[in-house]
Each structure stands twice: as structure tokens, then as C-alpha cells.
PDB file of N, CA and C in Angstrom:
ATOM      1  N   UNK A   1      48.258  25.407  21.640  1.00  0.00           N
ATOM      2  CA  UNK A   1      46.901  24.896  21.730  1.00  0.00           C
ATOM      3  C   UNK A   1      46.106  25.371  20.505  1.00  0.00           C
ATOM      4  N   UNK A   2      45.412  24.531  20.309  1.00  0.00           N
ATOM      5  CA  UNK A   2      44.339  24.681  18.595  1.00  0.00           C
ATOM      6  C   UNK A   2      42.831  25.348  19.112  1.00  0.00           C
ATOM      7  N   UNK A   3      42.725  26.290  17.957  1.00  0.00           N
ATOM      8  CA  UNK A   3      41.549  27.295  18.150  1.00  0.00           C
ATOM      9  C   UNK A   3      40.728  26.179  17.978  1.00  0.00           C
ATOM     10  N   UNK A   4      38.991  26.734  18.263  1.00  0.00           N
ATOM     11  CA  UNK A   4      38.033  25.939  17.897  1.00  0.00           C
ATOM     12  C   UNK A   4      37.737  26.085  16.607  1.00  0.00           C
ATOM     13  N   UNK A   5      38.333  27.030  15.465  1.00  0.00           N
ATOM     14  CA  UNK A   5      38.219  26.953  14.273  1.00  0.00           C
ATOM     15  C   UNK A   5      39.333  25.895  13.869  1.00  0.00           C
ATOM     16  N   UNK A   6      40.332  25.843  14.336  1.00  0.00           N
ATOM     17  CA  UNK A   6      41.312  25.104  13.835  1.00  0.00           C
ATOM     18  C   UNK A   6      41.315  23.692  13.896  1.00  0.00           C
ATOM     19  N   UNK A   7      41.245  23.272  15.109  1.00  0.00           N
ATOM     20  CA  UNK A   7      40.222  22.467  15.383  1.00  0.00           C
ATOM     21  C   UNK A   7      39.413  21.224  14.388  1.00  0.00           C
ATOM     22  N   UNK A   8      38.030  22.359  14.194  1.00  0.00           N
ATOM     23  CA  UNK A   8      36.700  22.378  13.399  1.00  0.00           C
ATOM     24  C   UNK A   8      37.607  21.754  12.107  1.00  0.00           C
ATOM     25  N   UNK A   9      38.655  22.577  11.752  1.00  0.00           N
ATOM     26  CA  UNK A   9      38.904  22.211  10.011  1.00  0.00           C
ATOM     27  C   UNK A   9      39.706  21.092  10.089  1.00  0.00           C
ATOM     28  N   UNK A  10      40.852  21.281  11.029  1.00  0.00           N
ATOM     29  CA  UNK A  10      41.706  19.614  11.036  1.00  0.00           C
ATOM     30  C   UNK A  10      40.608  18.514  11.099  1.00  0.00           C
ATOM     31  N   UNK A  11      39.433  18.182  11.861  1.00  0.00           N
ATOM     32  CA  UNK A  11      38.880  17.239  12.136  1.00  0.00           C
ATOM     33  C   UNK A  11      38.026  17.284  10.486  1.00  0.00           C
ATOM     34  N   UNK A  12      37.641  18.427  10.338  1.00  0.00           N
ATOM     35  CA  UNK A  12      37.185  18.126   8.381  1.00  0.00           C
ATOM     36  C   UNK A  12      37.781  17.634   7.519  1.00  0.00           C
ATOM     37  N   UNK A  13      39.077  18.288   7.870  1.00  0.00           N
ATOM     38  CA  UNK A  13      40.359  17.115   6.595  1.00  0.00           C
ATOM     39  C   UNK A  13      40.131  15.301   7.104  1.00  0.00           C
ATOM     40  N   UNK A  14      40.338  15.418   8.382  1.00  0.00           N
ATOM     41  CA  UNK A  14      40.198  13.660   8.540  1.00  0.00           C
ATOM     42  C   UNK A  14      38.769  13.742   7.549  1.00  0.00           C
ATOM     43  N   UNK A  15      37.781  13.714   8.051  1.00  0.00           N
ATOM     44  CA  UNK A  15      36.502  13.187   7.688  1.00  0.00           C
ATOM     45  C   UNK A  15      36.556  13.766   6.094  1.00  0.00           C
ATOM     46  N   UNK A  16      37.042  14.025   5.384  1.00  0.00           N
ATOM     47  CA  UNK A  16      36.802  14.373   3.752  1.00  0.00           C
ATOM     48  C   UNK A  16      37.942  12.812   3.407  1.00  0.00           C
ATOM     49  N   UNK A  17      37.300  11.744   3.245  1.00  0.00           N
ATOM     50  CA  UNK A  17      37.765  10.866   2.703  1.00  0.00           C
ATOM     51  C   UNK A  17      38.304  11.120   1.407  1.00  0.00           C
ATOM     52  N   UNK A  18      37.486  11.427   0.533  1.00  0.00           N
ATOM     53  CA  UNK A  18      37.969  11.626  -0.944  1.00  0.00           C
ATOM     54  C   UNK A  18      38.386  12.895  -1.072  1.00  0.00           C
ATOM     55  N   UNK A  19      39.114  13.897   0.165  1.00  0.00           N
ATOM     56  CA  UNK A  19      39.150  15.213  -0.410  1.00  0.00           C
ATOM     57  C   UNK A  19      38.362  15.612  -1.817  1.00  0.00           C
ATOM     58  N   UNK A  20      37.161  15.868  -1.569  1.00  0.00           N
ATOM     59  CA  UNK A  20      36.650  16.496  -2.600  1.00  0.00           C
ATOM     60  C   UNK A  20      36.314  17.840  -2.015  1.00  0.00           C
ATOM     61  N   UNK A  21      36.517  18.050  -0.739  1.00  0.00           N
ATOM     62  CA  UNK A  21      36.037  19.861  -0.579  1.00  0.00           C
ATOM     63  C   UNK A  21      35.103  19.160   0.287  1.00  0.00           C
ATOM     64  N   UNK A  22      34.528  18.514   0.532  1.00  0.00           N
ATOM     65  CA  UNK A  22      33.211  18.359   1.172  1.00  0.00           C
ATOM     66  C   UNK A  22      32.930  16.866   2.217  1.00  0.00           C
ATOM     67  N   UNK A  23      31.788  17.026   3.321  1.00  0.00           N
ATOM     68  CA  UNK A  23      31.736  15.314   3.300  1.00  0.00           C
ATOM     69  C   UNK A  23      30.857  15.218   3.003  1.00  0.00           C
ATOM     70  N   UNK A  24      30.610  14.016   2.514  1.00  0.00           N
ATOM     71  CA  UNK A  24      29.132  13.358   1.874  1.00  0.00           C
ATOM     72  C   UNK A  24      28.523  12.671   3.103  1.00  0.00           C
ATOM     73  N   UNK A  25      27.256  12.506   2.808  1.00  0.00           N
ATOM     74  CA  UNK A  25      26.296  11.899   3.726  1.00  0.00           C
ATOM     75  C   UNK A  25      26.859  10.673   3.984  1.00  0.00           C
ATOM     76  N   UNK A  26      27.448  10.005   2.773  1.00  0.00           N
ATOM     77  CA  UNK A  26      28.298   8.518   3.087  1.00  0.00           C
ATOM     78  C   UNK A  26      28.864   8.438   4.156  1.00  0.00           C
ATOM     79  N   UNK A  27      29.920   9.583   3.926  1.00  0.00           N
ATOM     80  CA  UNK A  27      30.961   9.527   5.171  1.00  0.00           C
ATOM     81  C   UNK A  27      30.896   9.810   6.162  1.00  0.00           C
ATOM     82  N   UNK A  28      29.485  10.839   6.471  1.00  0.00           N
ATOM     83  CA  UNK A  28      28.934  11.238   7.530  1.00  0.00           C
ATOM     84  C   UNK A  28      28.301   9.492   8.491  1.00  0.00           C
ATOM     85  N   UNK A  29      27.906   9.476   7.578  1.00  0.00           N
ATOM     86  CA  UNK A  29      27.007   7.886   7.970  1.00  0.00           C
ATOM     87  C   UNK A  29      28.101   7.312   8.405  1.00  0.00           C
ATOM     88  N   UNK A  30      29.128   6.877   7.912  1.00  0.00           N
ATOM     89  CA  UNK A  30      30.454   6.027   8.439  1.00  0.00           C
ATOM     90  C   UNK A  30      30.771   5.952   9.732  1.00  0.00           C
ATOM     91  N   UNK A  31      31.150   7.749  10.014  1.00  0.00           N
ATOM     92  CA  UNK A  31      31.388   8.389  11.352  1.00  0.00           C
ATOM     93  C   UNK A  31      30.451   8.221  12.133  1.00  0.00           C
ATOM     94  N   UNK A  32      29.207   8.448  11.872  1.00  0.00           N
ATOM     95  CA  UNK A  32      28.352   8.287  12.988  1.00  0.00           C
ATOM     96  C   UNK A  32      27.754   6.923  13.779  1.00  0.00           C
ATOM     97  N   UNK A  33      28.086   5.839  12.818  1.00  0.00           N
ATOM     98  CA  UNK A  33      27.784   4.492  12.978  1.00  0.00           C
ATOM     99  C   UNK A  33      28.533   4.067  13.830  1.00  0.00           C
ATOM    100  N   UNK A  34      30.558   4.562  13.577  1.00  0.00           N
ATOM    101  CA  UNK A  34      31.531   4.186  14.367  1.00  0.00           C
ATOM    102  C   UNK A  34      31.458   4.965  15.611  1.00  0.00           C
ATOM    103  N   UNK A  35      31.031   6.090  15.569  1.00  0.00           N
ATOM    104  CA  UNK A  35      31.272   7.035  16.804  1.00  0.00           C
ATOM    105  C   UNK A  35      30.218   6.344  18.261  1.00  0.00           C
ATOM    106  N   UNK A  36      28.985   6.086  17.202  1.00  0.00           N
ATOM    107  CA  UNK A  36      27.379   6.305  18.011  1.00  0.00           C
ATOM    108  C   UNK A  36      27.098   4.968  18.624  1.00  0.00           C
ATOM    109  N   UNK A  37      27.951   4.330  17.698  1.00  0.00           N
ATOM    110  CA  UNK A  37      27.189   2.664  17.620  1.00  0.00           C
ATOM    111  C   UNK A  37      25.802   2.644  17.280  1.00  0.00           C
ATOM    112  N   UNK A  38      25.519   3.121  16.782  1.00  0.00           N
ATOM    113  CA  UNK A  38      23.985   3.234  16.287  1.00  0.00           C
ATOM    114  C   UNK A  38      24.360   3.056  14.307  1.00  0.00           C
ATOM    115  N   UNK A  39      23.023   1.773  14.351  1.00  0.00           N
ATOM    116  CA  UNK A  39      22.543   1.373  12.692  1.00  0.00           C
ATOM    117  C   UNK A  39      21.669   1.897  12.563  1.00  0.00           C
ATOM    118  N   UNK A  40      21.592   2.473  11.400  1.00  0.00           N
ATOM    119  CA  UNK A  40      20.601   3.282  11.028  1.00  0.00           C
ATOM    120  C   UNK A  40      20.345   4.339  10.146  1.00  0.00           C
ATOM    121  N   UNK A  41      20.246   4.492   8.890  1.00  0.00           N
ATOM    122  CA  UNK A  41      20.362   5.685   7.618  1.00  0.00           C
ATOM    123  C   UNK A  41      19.287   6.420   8.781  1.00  0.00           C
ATOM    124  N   UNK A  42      18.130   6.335   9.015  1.00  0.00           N
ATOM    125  CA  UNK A  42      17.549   7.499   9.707  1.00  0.00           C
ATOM    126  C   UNK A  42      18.042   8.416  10.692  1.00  0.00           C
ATOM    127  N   UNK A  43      18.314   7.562  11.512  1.00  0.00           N
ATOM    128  CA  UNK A  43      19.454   8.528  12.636  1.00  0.00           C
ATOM    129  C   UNK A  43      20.215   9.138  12.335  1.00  0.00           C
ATOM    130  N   UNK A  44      21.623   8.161  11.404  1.00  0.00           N
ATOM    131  CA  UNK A  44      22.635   9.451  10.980  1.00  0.00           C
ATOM    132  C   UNK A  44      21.925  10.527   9.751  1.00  0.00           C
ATOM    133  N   UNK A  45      20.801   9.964   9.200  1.00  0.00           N
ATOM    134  CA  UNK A  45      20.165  11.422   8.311  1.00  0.00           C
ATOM    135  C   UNK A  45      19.912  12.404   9.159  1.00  0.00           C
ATOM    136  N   UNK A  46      19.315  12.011  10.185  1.00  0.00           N
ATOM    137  CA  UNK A  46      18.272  12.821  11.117  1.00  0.00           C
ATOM    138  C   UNK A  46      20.151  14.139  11.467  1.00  0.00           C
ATOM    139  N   UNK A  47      20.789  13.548  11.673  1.00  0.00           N
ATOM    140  CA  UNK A  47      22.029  14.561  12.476  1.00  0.00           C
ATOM    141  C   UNK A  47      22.641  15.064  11.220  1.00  0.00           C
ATOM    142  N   UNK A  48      22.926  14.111   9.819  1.00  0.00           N
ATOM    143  CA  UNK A  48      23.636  14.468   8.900  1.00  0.00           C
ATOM    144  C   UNK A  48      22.726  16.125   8.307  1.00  0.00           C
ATOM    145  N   UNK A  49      21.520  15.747   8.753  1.00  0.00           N
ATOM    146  CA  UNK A  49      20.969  17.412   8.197  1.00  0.00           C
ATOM    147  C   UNK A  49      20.948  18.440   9.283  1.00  0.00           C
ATOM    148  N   UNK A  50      20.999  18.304  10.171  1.00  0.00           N
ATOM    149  CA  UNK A  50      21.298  19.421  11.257  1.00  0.00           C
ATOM    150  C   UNK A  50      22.986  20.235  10.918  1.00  0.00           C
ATOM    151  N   UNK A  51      24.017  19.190  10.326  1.00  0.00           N
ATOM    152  CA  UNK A  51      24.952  19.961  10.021  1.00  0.00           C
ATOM    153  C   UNK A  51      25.038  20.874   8.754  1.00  0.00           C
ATOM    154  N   UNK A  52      24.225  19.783   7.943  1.00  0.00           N
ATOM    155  CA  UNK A  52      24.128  20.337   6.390  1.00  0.00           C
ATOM    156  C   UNK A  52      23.551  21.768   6.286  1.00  0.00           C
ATOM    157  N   UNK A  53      23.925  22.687   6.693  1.00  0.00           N
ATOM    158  CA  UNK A  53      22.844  24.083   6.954  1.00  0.00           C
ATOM    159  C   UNK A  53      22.106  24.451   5.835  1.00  0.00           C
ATOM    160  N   UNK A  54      22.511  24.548   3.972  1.00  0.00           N
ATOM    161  CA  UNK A  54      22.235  24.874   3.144  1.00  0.00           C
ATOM    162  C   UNK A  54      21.491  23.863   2.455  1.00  0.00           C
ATOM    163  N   UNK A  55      21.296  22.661   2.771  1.00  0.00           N
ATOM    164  CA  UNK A  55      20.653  21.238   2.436  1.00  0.00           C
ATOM    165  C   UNK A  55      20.908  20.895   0.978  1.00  0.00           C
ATOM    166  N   UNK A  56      22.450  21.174   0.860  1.00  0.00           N
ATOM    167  CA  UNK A  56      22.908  20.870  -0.378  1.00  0.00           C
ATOM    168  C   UNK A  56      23.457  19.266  -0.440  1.00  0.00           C
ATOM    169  N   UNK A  57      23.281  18.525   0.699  1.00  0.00           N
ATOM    170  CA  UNK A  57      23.058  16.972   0.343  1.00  0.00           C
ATOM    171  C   UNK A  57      25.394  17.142   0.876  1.00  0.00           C
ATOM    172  N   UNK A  58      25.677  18.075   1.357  1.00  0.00           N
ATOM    173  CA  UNK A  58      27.013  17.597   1.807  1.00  0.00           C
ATOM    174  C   UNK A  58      27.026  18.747   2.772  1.00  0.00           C
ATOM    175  N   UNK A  59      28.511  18.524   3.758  1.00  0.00           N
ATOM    176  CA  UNK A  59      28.864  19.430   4.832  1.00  0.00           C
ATOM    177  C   UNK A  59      29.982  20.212   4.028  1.00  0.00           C
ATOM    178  N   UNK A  60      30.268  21.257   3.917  1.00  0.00           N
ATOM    179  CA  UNK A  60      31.214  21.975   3.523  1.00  0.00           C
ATOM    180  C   UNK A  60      32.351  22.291   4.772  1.00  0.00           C
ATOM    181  N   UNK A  61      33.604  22.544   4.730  1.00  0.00           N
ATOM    182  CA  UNK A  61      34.277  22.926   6.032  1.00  0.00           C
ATOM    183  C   UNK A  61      33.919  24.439   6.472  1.00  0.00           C
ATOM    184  N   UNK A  62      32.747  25.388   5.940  1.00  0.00           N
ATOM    185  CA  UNK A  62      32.548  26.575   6.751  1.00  0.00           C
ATOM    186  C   UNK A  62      31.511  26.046   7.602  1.00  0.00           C
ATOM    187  N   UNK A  63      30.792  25.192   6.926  1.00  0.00           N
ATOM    188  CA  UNK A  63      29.262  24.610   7.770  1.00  0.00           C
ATOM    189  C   UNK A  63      29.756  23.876   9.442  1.00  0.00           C
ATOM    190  N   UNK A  64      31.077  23.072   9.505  1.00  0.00           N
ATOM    191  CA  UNK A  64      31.549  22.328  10.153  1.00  0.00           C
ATOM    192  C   UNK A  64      32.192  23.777  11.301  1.00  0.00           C
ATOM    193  N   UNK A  65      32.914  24.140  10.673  1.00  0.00           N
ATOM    194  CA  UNK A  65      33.575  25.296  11.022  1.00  0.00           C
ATOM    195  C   UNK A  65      32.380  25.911  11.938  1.00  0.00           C
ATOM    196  N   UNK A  66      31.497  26.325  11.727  1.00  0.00           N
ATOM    197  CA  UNK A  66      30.568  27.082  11.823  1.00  0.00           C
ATOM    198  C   UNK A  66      29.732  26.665  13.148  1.00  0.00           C
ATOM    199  N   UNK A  67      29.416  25.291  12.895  1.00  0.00           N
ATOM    200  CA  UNK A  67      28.693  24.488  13.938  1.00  0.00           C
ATOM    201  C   UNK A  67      29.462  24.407  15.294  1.00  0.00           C
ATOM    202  N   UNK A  68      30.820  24.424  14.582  1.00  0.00           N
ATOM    203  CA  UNK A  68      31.494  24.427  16.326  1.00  0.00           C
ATOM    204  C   UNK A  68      31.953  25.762  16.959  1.00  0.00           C
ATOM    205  N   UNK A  69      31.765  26.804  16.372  1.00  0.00           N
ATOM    206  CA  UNK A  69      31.948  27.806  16.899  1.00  0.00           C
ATOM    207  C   UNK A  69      30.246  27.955  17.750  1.00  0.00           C
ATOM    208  N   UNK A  70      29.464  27.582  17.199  1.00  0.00           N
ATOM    209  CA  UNK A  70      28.047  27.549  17.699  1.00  0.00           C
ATOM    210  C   UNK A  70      27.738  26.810  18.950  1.00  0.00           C
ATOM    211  N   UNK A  71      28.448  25.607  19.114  1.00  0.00           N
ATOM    212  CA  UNK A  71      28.348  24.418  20.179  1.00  0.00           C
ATOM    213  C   UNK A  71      29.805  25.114  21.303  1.00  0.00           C
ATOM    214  N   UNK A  72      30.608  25.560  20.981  1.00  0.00           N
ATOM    215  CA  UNK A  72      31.922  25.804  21.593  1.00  0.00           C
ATOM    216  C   UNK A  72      31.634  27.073  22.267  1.00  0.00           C
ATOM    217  N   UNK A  73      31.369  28.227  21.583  1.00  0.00           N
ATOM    218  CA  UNK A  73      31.511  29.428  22.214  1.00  0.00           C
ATOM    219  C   UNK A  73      30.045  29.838  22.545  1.00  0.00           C
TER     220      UNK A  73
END
């Protein structure tokens, strides 16, 4: 069985489309459109910055990492 860190990072590799280290708001937006069914740059902004902790305009996998140890434990 997979930790909630382990978890946290496998589901970051899916969502890093371009493996660049990071997801972008793009891809955030992608996910949340498909997940939510909801249109809308405001909405997925409104959530894409609740993950972004450092408001460096992407999610890093400690930020992701991080959030679900927060929601999980």
C-alpha cells in the first residue's frame, strides 16, 4: 500500500505534463476543468492558488506533497 507522500508524488508525475519539475497553472486548469466540470479561469485560479503556497505562478511536488499530508493526516 502507497504512503500519502507517495501517493502525493506519483499523482505529480501524472499531472507534470512537460516534466519540467513543476505544474503550471495550464495544467492545473486542464485537471480541474476535467475533474470539476466546471469552465472557468476564475475558479480553477481561485484553487490553482490555494495549492501554489509560495505564489510562484506553479505547484512544485513539495507544495503537492505537502498539501496532502495537510488534507490526509
Amino acid at each position: 500500500m502507497m504512503t500519502t507522500e507517495q501517493l502525493a508524488a506519483a499523482l505529480f508525475d501524472f499531472l507534470d505534463d512537460t516534466k519540467d519539475g513543476v505544474i503550471s497553472r495550464g495544467e492545473f486548469v486542464s485537471l480541474a476543468e476535467c475533474l470539476l466540470h466546471e469552465k472557468g479561469f476564475n475558479f480553477s485560479s481561485n484553487i490553482f492558488n490555494k495549492f501554489d503556497a509560495n505564489h510562484d505562478n506553479a505547484i512544485s511536488r513539495e507544495e503537492l506533497i505537502e498539501l496532502f499530508l495537510y488534507i490526509y493526516l
